[in-house]
PDB file of N, CA and C in Angstrom:
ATOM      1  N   UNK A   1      24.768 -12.060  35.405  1.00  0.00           N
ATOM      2  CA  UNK A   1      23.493 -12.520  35.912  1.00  0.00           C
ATOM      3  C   UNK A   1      23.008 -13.644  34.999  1.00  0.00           C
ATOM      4  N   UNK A   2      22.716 -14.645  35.385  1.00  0.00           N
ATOM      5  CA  UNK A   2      22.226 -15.838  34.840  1.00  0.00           C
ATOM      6  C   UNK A   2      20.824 -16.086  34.650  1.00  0.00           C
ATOM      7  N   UNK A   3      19.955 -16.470  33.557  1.00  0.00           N
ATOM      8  CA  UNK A   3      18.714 -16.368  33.363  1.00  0.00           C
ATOM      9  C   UNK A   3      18.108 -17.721  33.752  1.00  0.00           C
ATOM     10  N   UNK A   4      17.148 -16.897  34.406  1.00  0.00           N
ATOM     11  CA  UNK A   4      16.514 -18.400  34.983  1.00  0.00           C
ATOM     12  C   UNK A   4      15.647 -19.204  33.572  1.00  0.00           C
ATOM     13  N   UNK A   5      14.940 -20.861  33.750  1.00  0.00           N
ATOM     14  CA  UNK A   5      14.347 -21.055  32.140  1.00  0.00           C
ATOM     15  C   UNK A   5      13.025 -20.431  32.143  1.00  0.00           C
ATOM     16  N   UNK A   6      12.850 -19.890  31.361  1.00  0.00           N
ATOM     17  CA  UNK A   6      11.369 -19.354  31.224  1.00  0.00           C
ATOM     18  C   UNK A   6      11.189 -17.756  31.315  1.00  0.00           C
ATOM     19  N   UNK A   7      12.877 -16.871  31.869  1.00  0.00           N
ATOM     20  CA  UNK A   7      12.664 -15.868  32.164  1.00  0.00           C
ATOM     21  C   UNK A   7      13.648 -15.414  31.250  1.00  0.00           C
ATOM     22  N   UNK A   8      13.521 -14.058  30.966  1.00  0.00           N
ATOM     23  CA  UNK A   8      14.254 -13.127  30.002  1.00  0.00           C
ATOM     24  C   UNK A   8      14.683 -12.126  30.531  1.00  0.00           C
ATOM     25  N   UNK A   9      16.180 -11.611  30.471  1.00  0.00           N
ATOM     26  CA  UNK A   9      16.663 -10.894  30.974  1.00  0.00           C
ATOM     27  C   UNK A   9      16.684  -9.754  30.361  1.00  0.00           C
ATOM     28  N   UNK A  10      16.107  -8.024  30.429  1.00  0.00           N
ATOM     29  CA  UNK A  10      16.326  -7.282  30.621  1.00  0.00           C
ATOM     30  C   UNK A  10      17.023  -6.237  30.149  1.00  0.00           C
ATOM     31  N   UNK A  11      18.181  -5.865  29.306  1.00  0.00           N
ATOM     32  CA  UNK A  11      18.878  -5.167  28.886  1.00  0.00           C
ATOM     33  C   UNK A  11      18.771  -3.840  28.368  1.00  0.00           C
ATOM     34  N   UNK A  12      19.442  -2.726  29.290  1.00  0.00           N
ATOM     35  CA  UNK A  12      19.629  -1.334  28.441  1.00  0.00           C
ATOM     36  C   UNK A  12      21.246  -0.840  28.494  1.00  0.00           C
ATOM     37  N   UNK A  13      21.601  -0.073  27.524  1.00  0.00           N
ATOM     38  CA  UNK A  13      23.181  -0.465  27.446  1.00  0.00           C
ATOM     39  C   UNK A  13      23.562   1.485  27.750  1.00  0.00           C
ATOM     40  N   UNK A  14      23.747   2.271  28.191  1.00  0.00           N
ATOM     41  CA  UNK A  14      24.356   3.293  28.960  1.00  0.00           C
ATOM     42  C   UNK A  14      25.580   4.050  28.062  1.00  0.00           C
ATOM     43  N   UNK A  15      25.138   4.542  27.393  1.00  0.00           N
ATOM     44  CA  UNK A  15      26.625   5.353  26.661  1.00  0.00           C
ATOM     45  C   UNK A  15      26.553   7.197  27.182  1.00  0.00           C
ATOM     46  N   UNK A  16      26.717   7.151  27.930  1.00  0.00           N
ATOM     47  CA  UNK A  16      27.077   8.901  28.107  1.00  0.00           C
ATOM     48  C   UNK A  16      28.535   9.445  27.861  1.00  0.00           C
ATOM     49  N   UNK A  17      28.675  10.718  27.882  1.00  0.00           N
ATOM     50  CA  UNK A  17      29.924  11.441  27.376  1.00  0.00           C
ATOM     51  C   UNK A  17      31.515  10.868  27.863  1.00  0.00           C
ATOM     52  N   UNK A  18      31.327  10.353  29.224  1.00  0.00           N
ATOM     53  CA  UNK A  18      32.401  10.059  29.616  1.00  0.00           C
ATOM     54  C   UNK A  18      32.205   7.835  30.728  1.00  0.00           C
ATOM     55  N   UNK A  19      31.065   8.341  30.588  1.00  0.00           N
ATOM     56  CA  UNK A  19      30.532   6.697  31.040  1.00  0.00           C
ATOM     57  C   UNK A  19      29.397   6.270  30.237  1.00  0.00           C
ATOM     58  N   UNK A  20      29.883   4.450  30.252  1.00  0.00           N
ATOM     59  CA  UNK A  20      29.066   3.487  29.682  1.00  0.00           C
ATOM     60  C   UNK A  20      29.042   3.029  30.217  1.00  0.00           C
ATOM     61  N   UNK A  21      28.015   2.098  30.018  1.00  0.00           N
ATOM     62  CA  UNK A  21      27.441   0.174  31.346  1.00  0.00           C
ATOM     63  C   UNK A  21      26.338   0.390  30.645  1.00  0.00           C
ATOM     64  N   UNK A  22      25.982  -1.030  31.379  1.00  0.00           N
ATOM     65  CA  UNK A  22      24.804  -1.906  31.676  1.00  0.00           C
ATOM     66  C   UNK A  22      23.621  -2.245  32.594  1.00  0.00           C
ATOM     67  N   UNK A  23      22.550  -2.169  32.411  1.00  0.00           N
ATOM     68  CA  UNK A  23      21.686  -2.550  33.398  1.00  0.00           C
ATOM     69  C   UNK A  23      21.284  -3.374  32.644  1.00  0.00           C
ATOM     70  N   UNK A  24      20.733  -4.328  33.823  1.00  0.00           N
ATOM     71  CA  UNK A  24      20.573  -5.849  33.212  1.00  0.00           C
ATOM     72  C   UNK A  24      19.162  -6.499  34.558  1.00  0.00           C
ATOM     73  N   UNK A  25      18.040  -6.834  33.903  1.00  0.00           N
ATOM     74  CA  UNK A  25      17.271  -7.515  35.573  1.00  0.00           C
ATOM     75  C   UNK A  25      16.267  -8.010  34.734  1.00  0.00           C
ATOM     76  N   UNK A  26      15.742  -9.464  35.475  1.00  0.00           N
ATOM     77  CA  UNK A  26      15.031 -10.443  35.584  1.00  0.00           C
ATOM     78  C   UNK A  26      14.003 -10.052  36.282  1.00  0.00           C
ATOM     79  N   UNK A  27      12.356 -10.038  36.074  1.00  0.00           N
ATOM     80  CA  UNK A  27      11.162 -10.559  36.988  1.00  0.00           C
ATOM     81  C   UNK A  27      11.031 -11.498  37.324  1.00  0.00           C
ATOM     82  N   UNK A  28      11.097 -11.685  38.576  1.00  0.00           N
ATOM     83  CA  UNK A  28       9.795 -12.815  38.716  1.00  0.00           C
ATOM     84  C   UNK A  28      10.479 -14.098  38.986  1.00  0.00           C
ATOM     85  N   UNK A  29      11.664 -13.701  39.388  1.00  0.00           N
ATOM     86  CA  UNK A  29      12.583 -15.470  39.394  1.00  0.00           C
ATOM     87  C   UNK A  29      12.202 -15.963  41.366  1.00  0.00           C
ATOM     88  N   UNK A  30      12.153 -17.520  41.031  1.00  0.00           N
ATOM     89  CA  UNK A  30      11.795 -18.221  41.984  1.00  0.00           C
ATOM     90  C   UNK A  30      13.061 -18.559  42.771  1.00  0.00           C
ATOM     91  N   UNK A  31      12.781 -18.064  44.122  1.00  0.00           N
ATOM     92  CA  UNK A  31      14.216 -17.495  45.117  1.00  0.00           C
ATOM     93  C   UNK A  31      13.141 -18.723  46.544  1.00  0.00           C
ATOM     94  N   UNK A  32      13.252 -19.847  47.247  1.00  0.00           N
ATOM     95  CA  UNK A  32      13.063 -20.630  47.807  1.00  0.00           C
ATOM     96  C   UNK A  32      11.596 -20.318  47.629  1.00  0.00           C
ATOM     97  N   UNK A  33      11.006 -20.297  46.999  1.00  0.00           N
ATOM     98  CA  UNK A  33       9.391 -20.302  46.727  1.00  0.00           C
ATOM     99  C   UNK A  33       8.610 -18.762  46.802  1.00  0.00           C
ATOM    100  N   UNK A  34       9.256 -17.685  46.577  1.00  0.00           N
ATOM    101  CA  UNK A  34       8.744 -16.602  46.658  1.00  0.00           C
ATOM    102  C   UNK A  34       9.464 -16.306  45.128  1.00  0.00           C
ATOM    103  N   UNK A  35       8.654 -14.956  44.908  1.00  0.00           N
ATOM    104  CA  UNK A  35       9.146 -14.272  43.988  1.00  0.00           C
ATOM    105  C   UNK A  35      10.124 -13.103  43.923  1.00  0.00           C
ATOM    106  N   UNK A  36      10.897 -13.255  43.461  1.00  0.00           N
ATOM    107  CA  UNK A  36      11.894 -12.223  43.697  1.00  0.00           C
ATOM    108  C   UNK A  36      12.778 -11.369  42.322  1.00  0.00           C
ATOM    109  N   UNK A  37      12.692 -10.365  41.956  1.00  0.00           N
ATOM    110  CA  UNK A  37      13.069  -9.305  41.163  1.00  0.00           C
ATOM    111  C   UNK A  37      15.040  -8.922  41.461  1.00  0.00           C
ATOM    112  N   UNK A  38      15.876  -9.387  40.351  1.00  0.00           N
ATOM    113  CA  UNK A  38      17.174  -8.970  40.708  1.00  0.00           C
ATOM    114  C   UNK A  38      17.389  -8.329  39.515  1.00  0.00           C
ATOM    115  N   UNK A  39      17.831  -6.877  39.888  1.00  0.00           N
ATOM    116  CA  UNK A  39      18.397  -5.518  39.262  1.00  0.00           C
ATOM    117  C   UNK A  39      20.209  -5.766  39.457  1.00  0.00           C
ATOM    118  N   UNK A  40      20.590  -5.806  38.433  1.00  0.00           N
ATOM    119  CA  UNK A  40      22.218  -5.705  37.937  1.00  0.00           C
ATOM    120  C   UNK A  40      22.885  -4.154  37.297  1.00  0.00           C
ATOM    121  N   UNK A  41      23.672  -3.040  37.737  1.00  0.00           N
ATOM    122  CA  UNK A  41      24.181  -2.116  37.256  1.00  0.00           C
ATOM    123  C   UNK A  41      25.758  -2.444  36.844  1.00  0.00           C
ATOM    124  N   UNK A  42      26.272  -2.209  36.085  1.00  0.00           N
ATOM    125  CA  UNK A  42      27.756  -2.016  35.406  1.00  0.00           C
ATOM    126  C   UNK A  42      27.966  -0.953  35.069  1.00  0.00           C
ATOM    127  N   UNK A  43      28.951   0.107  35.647  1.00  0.00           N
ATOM    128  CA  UNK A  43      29.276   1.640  35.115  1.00  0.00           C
ATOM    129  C   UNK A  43      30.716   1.552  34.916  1.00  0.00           C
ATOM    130  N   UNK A  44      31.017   1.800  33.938  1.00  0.00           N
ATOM    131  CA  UNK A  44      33.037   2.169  33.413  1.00  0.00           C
ATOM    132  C   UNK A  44      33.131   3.329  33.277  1.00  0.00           C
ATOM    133  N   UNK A  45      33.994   4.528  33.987  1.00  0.00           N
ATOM    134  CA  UNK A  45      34.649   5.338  32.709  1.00  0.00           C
ATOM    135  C   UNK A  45      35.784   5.340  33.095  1.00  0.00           C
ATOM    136  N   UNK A  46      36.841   6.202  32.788  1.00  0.00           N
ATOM    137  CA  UNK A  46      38.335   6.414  32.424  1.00  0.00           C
ATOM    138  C   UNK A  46      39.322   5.827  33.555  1.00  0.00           C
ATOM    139  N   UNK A  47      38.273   5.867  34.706  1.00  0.00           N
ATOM    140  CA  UNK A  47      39.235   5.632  35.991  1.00  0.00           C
ATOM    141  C   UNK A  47      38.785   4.362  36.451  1.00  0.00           C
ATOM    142  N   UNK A  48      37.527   3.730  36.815  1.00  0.00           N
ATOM    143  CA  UNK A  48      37.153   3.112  37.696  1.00  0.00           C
ATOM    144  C   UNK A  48      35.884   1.956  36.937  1.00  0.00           C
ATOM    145  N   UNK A  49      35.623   1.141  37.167  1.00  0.00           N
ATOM    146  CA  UNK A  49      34.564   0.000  37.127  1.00  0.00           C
ATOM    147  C   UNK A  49      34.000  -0.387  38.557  1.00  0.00           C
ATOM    148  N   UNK A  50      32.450  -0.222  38.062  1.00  0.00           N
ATOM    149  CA  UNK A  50      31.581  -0.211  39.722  1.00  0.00           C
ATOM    150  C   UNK A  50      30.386  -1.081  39.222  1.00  0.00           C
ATOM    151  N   UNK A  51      30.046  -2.242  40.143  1.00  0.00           N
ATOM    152  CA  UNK A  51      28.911  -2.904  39.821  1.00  0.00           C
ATOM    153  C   UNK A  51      28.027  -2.533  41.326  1.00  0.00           C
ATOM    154  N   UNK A  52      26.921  -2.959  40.712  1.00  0.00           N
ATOM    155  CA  UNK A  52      25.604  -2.956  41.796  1.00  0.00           C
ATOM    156  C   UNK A  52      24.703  -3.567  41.394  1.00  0.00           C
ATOM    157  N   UNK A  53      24.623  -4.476  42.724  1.00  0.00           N
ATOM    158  CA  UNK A  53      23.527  -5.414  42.205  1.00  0.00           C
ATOM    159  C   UNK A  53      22.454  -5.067  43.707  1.00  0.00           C
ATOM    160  N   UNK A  54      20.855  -5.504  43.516  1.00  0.00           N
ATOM    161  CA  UNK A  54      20.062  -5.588  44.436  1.00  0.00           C
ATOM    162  C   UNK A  54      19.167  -7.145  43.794  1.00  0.00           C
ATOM    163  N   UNK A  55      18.556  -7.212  45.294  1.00  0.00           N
ATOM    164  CA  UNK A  55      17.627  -8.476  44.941  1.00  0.00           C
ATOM    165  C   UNK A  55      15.914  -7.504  45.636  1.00  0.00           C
ATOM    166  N   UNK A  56      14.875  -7.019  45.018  1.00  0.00           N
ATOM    167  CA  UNK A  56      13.712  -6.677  45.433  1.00  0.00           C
ATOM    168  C   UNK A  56      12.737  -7.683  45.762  1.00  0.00           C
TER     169      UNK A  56
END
């Protein structure tokens, strides 16, 4: 996820017993003149890598 200028991205980093990731999201970024909120998930464990992203 790329930070828009003026905005700061977000970060909490996910360590549980058998999975880690990332959540990662921006307020407030300017999407054709509205405001718009994008939430980023990253989950790993032993088997598989899964992202999810939304735009609110």
């Amino acid at each position: 996820m790329e930070e828009e200028e003026g905005k700061k991205a977000n970060v909490v980093k996910i360590r549980e017993s058998e999975q880690r990731g990332e959540i990662t999201w921006v307020n407030d970024i300017d999407y054709r003149g509205f405001g718009v909120n994008v939430f980023e998930c990253e989950l790993e464990d032993e088997k598989r890598k899964q992202k999810f992203t939304s735009r609110l």
